[in-house]
Protein backbone atom coordinates (compact mmCIF):
# COMPACT_ATOMS: atom_id res chain seq x y z
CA UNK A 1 -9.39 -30.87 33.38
CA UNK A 2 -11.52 -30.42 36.55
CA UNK A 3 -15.28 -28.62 36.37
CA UNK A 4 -14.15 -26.01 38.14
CA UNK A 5 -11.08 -25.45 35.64
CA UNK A 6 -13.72 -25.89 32.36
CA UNK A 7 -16.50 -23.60 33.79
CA UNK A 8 -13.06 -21.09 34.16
CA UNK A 9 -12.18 -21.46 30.82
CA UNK A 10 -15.74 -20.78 29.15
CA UNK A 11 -16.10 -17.98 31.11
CA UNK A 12 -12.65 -16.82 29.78
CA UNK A 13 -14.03 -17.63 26.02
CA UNK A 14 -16.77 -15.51 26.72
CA UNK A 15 -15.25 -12.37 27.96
CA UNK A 16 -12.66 -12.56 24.55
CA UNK A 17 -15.71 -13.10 22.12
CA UNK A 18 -17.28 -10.07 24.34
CA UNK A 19 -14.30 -7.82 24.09
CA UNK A 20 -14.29 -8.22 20.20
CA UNK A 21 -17.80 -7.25 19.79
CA UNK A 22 -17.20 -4.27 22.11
CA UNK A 23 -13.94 -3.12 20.15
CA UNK A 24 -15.70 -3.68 17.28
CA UNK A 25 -18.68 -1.58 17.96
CA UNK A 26 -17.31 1.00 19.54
CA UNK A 27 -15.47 2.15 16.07
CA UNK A 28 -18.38 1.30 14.11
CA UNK A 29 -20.62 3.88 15.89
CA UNK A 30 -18.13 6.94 15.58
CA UNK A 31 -18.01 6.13 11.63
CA UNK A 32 -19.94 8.82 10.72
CA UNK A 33 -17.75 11.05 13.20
CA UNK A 34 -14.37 9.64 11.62
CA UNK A 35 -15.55 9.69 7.89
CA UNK A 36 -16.42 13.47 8.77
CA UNK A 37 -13.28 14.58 10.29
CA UNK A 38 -11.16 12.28 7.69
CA UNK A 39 -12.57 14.48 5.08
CA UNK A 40 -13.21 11.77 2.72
CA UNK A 41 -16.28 10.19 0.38
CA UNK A 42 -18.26 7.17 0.67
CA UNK A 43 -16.21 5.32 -1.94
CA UNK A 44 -12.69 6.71 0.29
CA UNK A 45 -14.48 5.59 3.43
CA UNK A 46 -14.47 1.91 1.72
CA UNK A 47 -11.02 2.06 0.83
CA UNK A 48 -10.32 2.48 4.37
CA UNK A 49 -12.47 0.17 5.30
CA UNK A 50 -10.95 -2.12 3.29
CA UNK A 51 -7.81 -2.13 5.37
CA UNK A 52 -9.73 -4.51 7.72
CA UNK A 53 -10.81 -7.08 5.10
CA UNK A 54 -6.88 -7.22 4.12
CA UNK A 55 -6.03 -7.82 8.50
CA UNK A 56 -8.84 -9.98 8.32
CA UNK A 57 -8.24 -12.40 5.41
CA UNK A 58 -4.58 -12.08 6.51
CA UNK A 59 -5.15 -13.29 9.79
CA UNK A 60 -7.72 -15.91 9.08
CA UNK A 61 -5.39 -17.36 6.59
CA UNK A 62 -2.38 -17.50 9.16
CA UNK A 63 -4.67 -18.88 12.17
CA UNK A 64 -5.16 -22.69 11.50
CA UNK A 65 -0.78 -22.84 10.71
CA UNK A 66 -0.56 -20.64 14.19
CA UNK A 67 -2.92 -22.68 16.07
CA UNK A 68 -1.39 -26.28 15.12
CA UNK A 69 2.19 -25.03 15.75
CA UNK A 70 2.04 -22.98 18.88
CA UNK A 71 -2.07 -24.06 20.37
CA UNK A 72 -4.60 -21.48 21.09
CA UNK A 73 -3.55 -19.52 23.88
CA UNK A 74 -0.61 -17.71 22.47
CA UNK A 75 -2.42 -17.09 19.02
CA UNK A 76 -5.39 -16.07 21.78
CA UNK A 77 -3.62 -13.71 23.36
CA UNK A 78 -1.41 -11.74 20.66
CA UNK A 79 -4.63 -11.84 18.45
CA UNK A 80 -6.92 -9.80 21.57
CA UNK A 81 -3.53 -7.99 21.89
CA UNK A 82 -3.71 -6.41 18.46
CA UNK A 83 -7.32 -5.66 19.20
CA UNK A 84 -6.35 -3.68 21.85
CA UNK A 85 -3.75 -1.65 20.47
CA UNK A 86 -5.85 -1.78 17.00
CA UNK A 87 -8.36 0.66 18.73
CA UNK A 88 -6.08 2.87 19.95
CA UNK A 89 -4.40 3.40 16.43
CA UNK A 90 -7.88 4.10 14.97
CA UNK A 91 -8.53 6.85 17.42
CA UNK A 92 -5.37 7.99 17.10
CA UNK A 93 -5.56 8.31 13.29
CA UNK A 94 -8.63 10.20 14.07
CA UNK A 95 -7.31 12.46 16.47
CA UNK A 96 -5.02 13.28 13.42
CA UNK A 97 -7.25 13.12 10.66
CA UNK A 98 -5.02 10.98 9.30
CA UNK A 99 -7.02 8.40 6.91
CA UNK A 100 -3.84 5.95 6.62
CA UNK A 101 -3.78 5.65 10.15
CA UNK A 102 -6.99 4.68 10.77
CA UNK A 103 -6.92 2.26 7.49
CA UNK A 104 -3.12 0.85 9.74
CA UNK A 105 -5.52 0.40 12.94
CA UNK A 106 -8.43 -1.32 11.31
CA UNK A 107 -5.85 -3.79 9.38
CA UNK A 108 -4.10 -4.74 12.98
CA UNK A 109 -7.86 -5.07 14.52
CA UNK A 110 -8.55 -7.48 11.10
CA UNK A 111 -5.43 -9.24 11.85
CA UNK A 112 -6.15 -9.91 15.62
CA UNK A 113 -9.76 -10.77 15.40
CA UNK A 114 -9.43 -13.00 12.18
CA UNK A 115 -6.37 -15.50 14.13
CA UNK A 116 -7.81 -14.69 17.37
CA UNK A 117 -11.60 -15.68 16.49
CA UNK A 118 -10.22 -19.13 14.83
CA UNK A 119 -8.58 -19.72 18.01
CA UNK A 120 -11.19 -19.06 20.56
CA UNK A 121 -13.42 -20.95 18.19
CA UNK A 122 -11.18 -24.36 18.75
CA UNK A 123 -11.06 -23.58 21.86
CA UNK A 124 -14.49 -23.61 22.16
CA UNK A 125 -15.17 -26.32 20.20
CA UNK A 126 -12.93 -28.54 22.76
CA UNK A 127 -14.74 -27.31 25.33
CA UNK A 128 -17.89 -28.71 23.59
CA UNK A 129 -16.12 -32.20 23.25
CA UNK A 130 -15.29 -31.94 26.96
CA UNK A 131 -18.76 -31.37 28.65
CA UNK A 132 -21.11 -32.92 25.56
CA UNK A 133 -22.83 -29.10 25.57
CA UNK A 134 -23.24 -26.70 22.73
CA UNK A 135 -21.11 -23.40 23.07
CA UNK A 136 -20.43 -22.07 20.00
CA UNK A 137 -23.81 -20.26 19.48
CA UNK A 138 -23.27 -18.97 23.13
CA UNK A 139 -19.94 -17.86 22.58
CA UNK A 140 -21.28 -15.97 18.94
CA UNK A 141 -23.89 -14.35 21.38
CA UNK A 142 -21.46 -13.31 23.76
CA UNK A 143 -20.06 -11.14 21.00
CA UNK A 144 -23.24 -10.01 20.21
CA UNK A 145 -23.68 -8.46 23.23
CA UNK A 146 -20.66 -6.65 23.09
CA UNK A 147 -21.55 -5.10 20.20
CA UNK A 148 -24.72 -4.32 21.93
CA UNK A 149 -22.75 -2.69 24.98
CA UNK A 150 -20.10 -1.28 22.88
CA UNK A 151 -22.67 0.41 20.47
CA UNK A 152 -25.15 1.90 23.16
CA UNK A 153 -22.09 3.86 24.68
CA UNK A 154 -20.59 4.93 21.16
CA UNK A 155 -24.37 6.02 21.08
CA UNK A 156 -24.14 7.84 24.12
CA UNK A 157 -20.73 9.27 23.29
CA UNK A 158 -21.91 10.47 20.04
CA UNK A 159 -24.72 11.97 21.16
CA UNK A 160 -22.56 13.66 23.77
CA UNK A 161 -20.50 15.42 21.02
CA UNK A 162 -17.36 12.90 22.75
CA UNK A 163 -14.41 12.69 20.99
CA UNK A 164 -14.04 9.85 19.20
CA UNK A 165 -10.27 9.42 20.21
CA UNK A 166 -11.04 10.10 23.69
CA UNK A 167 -13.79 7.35 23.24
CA UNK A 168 -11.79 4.84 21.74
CA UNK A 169 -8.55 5.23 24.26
CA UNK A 170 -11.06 4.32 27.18
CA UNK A 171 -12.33 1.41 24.81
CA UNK A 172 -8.65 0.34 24.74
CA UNK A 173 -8.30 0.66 28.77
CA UNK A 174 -11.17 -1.42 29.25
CA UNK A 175 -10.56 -4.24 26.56
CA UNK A 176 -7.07 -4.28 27.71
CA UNK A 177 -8.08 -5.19 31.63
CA UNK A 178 -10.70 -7.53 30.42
CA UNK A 179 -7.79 -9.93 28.48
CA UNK A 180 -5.69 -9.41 31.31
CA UNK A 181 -8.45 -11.34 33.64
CA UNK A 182 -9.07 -13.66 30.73
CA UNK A 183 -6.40 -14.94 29.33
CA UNK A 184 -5.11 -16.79 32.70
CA UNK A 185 -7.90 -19.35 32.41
CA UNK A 186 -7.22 -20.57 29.10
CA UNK A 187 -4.90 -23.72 29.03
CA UNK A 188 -2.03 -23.96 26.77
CA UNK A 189 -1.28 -27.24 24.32
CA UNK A 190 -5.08 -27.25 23.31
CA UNK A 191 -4.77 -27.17 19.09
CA UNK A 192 -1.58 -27.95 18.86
CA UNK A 193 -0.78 -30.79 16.27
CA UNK A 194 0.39 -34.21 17.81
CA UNK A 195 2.58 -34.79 14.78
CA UNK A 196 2.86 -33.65 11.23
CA UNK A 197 0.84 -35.56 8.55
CA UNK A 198 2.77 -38.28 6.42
CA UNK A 199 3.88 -36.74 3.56
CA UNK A 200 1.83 -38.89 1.22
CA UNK A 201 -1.04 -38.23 3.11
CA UNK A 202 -1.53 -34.63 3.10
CA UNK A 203 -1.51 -34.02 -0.37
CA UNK A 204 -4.89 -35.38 -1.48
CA UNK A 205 -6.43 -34.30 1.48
CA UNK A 206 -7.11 -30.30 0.39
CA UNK A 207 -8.36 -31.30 -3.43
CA UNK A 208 -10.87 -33.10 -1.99
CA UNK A 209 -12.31 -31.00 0.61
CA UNK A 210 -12.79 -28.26 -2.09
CA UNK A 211 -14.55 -30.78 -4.82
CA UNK A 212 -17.18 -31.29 -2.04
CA UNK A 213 -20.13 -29.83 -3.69
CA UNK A 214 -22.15 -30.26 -0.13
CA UNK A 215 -19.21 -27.82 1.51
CA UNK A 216 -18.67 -25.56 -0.83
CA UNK A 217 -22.53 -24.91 -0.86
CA UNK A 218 -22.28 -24.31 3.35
CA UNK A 219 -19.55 -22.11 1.62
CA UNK A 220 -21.90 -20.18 -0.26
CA UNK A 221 -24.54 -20.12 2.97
CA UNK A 222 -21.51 -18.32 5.02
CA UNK A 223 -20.33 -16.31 2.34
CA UNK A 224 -23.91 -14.71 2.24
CA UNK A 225 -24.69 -14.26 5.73
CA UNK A 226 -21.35 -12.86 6.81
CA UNK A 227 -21.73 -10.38 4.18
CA UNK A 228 -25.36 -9.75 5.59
CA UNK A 229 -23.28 -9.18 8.91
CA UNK A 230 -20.72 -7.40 7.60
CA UNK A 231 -22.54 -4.96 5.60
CA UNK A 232 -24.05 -4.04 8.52
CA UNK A 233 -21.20 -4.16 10.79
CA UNK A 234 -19.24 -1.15 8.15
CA UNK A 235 -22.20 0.28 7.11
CA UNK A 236 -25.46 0.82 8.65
CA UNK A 237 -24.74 3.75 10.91
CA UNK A 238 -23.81 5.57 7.46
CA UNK A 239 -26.67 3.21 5.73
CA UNK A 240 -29.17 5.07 8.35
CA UNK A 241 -27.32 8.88 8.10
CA UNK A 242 -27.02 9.00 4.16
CA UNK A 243 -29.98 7.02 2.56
CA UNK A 244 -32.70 7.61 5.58
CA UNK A 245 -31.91 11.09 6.87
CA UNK A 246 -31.24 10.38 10.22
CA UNK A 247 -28.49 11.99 12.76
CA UNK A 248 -25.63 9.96 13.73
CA UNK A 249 -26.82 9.58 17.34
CA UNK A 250 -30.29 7.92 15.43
CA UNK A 251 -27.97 6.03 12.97
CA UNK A 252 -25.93 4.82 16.17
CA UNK A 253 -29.02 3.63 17.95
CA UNK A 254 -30.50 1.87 14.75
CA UNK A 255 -27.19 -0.21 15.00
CA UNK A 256 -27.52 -0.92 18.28
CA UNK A 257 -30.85 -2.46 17.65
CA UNK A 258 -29.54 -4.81 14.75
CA UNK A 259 -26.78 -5.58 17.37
CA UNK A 260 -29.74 -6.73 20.19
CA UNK A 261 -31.16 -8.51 17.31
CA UNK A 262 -27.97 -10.57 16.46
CA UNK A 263 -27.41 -11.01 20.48
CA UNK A 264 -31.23 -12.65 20.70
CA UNK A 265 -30.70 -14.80 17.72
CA UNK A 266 -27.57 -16.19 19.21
CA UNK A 267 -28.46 -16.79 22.20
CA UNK A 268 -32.38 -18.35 20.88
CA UNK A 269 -30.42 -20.11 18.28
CA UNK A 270 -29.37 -23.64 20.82
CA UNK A 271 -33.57 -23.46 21.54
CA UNK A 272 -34.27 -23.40 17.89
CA UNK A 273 -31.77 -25.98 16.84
CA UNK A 274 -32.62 -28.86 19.22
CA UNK A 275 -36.08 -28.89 17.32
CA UNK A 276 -35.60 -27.91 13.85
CA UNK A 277 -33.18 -29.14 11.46
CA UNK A 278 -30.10 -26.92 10.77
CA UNK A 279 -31.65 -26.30 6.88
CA UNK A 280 -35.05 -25.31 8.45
CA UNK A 281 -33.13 -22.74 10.44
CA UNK A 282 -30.79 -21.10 7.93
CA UNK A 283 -33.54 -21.09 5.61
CA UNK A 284 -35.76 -19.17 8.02
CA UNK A 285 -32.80 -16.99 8.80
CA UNK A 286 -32.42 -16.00 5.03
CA UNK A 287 -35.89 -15.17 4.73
CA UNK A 288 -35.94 -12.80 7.63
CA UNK A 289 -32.53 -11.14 6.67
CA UNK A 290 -33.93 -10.87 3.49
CA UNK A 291 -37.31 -9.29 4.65
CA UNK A 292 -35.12 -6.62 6.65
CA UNK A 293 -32.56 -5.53 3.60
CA UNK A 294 -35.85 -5.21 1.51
CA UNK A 295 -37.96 -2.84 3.98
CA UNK A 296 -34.38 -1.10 4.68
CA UNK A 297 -33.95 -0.97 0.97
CA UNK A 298 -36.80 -0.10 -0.71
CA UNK A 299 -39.20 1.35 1.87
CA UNK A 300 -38.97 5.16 2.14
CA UNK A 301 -40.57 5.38 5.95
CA UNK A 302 -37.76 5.90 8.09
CA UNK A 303 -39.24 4.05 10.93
CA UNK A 304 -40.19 0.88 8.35
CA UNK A 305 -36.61 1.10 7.71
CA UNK A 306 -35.14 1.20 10.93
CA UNK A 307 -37.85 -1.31 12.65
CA UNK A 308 -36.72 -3.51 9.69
CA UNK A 309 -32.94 -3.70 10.89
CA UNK A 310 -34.57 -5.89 13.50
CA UNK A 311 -35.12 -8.67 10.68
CA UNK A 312 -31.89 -8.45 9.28
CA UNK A 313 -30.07 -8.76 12.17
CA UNK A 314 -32.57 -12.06 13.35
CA UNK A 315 -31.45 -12.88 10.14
CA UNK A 316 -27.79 -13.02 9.90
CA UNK A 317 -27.42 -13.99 13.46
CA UNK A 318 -26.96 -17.64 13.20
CA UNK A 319 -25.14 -18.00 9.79
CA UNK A 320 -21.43 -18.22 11.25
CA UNK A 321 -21.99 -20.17 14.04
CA UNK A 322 -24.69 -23.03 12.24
CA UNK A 323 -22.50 -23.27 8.80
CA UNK A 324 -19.16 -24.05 11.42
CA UNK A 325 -20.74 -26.77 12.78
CA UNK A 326 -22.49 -27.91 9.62
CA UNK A 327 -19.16 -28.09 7.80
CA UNK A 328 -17.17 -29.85 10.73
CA UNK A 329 -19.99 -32.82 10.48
CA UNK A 330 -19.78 -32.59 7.13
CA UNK A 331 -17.29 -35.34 6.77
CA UNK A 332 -13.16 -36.49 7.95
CA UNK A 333 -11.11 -33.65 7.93
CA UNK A 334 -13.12 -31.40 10.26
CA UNK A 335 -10.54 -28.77 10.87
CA UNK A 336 -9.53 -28.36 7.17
CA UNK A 337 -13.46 -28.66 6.44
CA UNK A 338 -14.06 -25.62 9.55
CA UNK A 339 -11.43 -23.67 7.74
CA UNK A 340 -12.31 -23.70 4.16
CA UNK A 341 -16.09 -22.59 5.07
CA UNK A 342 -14.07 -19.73 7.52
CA UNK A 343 -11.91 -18.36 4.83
CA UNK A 344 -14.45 -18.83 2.23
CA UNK A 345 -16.86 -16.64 5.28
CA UNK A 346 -14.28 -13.88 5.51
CA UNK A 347 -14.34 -13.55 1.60
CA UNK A 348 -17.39 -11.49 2.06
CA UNK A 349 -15.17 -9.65 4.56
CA UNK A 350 -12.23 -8.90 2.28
CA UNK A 351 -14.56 -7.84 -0.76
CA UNK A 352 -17.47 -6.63 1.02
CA UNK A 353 -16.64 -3.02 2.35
CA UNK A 354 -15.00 -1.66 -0.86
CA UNK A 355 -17.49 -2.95 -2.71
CA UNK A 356 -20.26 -1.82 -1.44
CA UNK A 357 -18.74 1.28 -0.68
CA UNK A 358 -17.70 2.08 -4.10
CA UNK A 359 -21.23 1.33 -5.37
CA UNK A 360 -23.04 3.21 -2.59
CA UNK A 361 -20.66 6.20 -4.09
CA UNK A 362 -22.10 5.78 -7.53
CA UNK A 363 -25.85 4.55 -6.60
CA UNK A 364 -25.82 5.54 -3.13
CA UNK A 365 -25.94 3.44 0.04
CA UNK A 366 -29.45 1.78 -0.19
CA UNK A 367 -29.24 0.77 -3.87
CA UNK A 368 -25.79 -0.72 -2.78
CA UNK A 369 -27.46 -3.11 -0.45
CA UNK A 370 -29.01 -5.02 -3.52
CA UNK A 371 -25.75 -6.98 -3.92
CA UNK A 372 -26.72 -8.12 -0.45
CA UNK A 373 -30.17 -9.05 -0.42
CA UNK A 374 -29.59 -10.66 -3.63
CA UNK A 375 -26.59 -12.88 -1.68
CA UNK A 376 -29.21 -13.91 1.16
CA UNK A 377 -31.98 -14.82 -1.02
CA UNK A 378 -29.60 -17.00 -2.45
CA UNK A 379 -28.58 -18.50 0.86
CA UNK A 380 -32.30 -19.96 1.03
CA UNK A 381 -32.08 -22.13 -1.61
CA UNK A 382 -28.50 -23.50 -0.50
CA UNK A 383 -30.12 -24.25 2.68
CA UNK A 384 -30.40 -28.10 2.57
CA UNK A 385 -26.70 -28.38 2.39
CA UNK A 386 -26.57 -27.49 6.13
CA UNK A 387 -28.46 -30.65 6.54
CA UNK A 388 -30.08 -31.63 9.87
CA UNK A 389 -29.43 -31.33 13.41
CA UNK A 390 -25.71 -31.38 14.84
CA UNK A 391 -24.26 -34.91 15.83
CA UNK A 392 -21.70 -33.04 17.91
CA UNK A 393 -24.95 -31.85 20.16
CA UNK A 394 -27.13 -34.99 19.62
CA UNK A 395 -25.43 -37.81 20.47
CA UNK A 396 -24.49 -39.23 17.34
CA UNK A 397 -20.75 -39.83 16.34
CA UNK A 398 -19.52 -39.46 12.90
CA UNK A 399 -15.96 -39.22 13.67
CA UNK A 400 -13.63 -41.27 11.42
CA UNK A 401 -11.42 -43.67 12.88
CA UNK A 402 -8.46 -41.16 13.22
CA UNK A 403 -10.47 -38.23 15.44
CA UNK A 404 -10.91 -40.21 18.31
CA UNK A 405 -6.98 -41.20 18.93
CA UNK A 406 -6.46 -37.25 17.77
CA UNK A 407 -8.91 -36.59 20.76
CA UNK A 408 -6.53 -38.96 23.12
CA UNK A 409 -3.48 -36.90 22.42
CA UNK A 410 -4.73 -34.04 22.86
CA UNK A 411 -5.66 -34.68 26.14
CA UNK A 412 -2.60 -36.08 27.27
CA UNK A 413 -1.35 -32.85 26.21
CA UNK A 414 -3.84 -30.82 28.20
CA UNK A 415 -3.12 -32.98 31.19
């Protein structure tokens, strides 16, 4: 591929990682709006929030087959696709108060964004072979500040009394026009398997990525800071209403500041990693998310509490991104390595909203965030397993034999 055609395709990546986090945000800030025309109780609200961690784990479990048999772009595009016509279901189902509706619309947004996400993540990661630069953590910031854009207008639309369905249609219209510019400069054939495994060969292969006690643990790292992530993701607008007394427009704007904090982490996090080891930084990370879930826990100033989303959201910003690239250098087998720390990642997902919801229904919302803070302390002390700075970004190659000649075909297939 030319420069021209690479510096395209980035670009591309980083208007579809920007469209999810605007999608995404723009639902999460009219929660409190939806939950309160649905009609329905914390514990109900995590039901239907739970029709997302079903799309998700559904889609993130479908992705890597999708990816190998058909390459990125087409899993890309029908995966940004659902996105789009995810958000429109949502506000339709709120239009009608219709709580099975809205659960339908956040299952087809779970579905896009967990095979789409895997995709522009290979994607990206072949663009990081290609020009020797680091771009996931870019890319993870680029959704970041969607979120960031996405939440200050559902702020602004909130405050404005808006409709949420009215809100969420021009969402649609603008996510839809942003694909339709993006999706041109992403090449086909990238991902797609050069030829099936010998049969012999594939069967011990799985086994013994999951007795890796080093991956599992970058498991455990990703497991706790995408449910750090995702807790605040489904809940902290409600979080900020219900346990701190705040309006929604106040709630809204308290998420958009843990969304700022996620974009700065992201985008700080290449700095940080060329000079500090990857277990310095997700321990560090830990500690700060943990610092914020406390204060928003257990302090009962309102401002404490909502300066303190600041911290978490420092916190959980560069869990994804730095267990992805630990587990890929982790050993042979980087994409079945990649997507056994992904799935084991969207776990949190799956479980996370229901859970917490049906606790916060029993205990209330800030008790319920125990579970979490208890999962990112934890994450500290599995910090060595991320191990020390990324070969992929330093020069060093720890390939086995096989990657390079995978790296030739693939290649010839691009070209």
């Amino acid at each position: 591929m030319t420069d021209r055609a690479v510096q395209r395709r980035r670009r591309a990546l980083y208007l579809f990682f920007f469209l999810n986090g605007i999608a995404m945000s723009s639902w999460v800030t009219r929660t409190p709006d939806i939950r309160d025309r649905l009609g329905v109780s914390t514990a109900q609200m995590g039901l239907v929030l739970f029709g997302l961690s079903v799309g998700s784990m559904t889609g993130i479990l479908c992705s890597g087959r999708l990816v190998s048999r058909f390459g990125t772009r087409p899993v890309t595009a029908v995966g940004t696709l659902l996105i789009v016509a995810s958000v429109a279901v949502v506000g339709a189902g709120s239009a009608l108060a219709s709580a099975p509706l809205v659960t339908a619309g956040l299952c087809l947004f779970g579905v896009g964004a967990g095979a789409g996400e895997v995709a522009i993540n290979v994607d990206g990661a072949d663009v990081e072979r290609i020009t020797g630069r680091p771009v996931l953590p870019t890319l993870h910031g680029c959704f970041s500040l969607g979120t960031v854009v996405g939440a200050l207008a559902g702020m602004a639309a909130t405050a404005a009394a808006f409709p949420a369905h009215w809100h969420l249609s021009a969402v649609a219209v603008v996510a839809a026009g942003i694909f339709t510019y993006a999706i041109g400069a992403v090449p086909a054939g990238t991902g797609i398997r050069a030829a099936p495994p010998a049969p012999g060969s594939a069967g011990p292969s799985k086994p013994q990525v999951w007795r890796d006690r080093r991956l599992l643990l970058i498991g455990a790292i990703v497991l706790a800071m995408a449910l750090a992530e995702g807790a605040a993701n489904d809940w902290l607008p409600l979080l900020m209403v219900d346990g701190h007394g705040l309006d929604a427009a106040a709630g809204s704007l308290v998420y958009v500041g843990f969304a700022a904090a996620m974009t700065l982490g992201r985008f700080g996090g290449t700095f940080f990693l060329s000079r500090h080891s990857r277990a310095t930084v997700v321990r560090a990370s830990a500690v700060s998310g943990a610092l914020g879930l406390c204060l928003v826990i257990f302090s009962d100033n309102t401002v404490v509490a909502a300066a303190a989303v600041l911290f978490w959201g420092l916190g959980a910003s560069l869990g994804f991104p730095v267990a992805l690239s630990a587990a890929g250098d982790s050993g042979p087998a980087e994409t079945a390595r990649v997507g056994l720390v992904a799935t084991i990642g969207y776990i949190a997902f799956l479980v996370g909203p229901p859970t917490l919801g049906f606790l916060g229904d029993h205990y209330g919302l800030r008790p319920a965030m125990v579970v979490v803070l208890a999962f990112v302390a934890a994450a500290a002390f599995a910090a060595p397993a991320a191990g020390t700075r990324g070969s992929r970004h330093h020069g060093a190659d720890t390939r086995t034999p096989a990657e390079p000649a995978a790296e030739r075909s693939a290649q010839r297939t691009e070209g």
